[in-house]
N, C-alpha and C. Protein backbone atom coordinates (compact mmCIF):
# COMPACT_ATOMS: atom_id res chain seq x y z
N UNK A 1 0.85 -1.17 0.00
CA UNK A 1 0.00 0.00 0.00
C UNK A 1 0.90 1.23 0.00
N UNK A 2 0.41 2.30 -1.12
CA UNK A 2 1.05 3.64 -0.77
C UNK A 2 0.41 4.50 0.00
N UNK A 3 1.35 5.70 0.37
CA UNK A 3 0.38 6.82 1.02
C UNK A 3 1.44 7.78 0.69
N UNK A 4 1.13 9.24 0.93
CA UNK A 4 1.98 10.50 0.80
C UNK A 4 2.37 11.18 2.08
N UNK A 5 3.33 11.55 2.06
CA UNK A 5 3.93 12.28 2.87
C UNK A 5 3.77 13.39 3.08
N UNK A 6 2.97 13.82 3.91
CA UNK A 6 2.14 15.32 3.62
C UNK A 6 3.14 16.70 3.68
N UNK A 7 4.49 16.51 4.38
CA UNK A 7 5.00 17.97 4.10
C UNK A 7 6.00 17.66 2.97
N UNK A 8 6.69 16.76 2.74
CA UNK A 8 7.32 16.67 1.25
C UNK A 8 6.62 16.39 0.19
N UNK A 9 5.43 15.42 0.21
CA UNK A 9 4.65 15.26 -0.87
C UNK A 9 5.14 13.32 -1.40
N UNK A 10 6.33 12.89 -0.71
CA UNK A 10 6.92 11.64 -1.15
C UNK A 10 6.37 10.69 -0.74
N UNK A 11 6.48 9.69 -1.83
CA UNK A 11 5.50 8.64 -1.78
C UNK A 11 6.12 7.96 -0.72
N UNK A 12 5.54 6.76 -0.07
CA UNK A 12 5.57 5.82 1.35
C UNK A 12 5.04 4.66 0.88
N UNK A 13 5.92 3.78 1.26
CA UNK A 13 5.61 2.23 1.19
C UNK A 13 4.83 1.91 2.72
N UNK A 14 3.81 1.61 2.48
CA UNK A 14 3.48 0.74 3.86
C UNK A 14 3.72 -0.58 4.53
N UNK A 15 4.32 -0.94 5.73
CA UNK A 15 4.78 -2.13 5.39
C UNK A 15 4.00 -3.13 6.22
N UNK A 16 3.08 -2.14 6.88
CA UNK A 16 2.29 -2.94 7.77
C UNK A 16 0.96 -2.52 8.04
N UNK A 17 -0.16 -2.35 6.99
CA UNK A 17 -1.18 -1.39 6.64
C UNK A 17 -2.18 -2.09 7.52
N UNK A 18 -2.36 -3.19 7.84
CA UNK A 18 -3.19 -2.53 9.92
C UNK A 18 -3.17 -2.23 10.60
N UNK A 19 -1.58 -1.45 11.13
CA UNK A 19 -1.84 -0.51 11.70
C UNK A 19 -2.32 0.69 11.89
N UNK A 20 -2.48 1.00 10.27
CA UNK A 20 -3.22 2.63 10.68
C UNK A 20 -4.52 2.40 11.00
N UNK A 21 -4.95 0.97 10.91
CA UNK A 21 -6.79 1.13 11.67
C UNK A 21 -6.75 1.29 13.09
N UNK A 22 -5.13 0.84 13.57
CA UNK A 22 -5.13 0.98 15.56
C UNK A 22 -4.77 2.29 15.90
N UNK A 23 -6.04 2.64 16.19
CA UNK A 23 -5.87 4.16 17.25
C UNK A 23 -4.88 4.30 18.04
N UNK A 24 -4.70 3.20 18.79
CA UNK A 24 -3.61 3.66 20.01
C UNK A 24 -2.48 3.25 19.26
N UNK A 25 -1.93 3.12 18.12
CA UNK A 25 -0.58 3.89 17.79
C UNK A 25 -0.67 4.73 16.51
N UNK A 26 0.26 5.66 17.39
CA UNK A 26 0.59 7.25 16.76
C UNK A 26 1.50 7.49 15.83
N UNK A 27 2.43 6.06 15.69
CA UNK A 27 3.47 6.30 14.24
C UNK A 27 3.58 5.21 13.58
N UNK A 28 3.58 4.80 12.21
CA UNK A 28 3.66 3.38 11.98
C UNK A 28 4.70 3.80 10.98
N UNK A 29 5.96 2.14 10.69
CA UNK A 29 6.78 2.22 10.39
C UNK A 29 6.76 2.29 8.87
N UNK A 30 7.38 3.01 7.84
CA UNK A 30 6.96 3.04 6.38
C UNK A 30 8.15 3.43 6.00
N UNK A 31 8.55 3.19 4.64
CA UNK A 31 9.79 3.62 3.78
C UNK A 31 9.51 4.31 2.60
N UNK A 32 10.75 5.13 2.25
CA UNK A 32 10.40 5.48 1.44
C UNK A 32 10.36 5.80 0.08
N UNK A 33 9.53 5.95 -1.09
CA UNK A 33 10.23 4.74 -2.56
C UNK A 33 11.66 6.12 -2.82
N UNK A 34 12.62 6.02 -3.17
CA UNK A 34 13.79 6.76 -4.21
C UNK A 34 13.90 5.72 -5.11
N UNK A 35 13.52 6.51 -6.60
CA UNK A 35 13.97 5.74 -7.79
C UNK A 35 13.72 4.49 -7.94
N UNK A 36 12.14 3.90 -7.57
CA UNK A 36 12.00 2.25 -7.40
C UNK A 36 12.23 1.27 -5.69
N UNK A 37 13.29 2.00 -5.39
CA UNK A 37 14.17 1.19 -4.45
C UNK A 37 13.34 1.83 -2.94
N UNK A 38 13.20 0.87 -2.13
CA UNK A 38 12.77 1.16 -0.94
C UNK A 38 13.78 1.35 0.26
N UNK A 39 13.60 2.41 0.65
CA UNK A 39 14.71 2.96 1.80
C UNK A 39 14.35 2.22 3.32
N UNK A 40 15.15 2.57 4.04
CA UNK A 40 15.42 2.01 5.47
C UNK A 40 13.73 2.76 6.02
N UNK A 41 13.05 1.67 6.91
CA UNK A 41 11.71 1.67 7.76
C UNK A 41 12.46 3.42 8.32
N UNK A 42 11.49 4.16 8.61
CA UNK A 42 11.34 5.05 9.59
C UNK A 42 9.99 5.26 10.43
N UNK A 43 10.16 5.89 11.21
CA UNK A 43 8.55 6.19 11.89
C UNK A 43 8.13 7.13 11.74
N UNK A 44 6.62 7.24 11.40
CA UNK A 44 6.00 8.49 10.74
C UNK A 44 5.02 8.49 11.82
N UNK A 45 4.25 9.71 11.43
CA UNK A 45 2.95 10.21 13.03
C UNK A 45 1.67 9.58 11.39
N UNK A 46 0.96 9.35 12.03
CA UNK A 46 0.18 8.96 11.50
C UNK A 46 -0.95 10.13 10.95
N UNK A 47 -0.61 11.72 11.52
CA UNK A 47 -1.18 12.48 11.04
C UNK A 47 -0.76 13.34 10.06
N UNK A 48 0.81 12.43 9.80
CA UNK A 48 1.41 13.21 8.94
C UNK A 48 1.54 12.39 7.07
N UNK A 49 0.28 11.47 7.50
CA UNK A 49 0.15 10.44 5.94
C UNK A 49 -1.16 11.06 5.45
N UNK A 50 -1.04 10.85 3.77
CA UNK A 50 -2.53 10.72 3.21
C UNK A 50 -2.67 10.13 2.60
N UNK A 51 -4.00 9.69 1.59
CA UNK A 51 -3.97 8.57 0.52
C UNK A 51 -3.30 9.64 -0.63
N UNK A 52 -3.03 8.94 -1.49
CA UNK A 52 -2.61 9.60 -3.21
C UNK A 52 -3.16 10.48 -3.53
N UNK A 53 -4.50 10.01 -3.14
CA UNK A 53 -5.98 11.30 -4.17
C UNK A 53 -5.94 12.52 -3.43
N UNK A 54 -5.23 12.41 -1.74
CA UNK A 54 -4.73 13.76 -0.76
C UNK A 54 -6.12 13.67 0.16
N UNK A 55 -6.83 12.44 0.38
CA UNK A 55 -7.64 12.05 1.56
C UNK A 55 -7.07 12.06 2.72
N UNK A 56 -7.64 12.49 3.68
CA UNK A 56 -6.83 12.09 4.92
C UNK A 56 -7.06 10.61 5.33
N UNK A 57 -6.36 9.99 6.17
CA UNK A 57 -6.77 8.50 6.73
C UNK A 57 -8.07 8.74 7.66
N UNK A 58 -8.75 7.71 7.72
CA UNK A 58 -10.17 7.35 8.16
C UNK A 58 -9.55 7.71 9.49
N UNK A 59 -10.64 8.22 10.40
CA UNK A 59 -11.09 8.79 11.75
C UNK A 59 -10.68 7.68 12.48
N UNK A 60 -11.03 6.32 12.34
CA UNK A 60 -11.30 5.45 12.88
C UNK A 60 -9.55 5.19 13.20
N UNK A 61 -9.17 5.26 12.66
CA UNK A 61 -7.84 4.91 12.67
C UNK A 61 -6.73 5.86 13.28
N UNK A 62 -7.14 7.04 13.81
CA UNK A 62 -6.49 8.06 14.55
C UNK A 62 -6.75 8.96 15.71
N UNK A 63 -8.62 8.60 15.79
CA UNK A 63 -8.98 8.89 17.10
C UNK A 63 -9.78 7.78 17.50
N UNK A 64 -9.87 7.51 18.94
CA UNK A 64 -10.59 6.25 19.75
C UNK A 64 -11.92 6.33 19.49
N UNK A 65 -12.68 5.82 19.15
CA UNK A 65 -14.45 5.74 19.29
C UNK A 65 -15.16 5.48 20.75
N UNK A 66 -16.35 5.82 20.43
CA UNK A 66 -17.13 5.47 21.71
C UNK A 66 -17.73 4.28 21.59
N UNK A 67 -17.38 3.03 20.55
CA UNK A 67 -17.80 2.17 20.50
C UNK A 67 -17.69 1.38 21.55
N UNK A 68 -18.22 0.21 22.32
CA UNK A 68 -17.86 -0.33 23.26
C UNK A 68 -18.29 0.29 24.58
N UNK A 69 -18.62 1.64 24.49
CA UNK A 69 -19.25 2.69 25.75
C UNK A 69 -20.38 1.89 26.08
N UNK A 70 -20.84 2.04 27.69
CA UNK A 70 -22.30 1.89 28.29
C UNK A 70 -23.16 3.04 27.58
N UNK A 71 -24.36 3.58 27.38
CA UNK A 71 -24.81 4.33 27.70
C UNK A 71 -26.03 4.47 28.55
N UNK A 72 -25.84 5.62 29.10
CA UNK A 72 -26.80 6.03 30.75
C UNK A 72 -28.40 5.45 29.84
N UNK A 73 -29.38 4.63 30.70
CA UNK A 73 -30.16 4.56 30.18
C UNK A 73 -31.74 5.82 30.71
């Protein structure tokens, strides 16, 4: 999976694309393409990826839900 690098604009290999559905982590490890070739893993914030088309990543995947909540009846 790709994604963009929102302040350079450079593309990102994903190397482990379930993590951006887990809320509780804030950087997931991605490389990045030069000329074909994939560079050394680094850690990125997860608010700092987008898709290609310049979507941001799904909600679900960067803030916690209230799913799982009681509610007061």
């Amino acid at each position: 999976m790709h994604l963009t690098y929102k302040p350079s604009g450079d593309l990102l290999e994903i190397l482990n694309p379930d993590c951006l559905l887990d809320w509780l982590q804030k950087v997931v490890k991605d490389c990045f393409l030069a000329d074909e070739t994939l560079q050394p893993p680094e850690a990125f914030g997860k608010d700092s990826l987008e898709f290609l088309s310049g979507e941001t990543l799904p909600r679900c995947g960067v803030k916690p839900t209230n799913k799982g909540k009681l509610r007061a009846s």
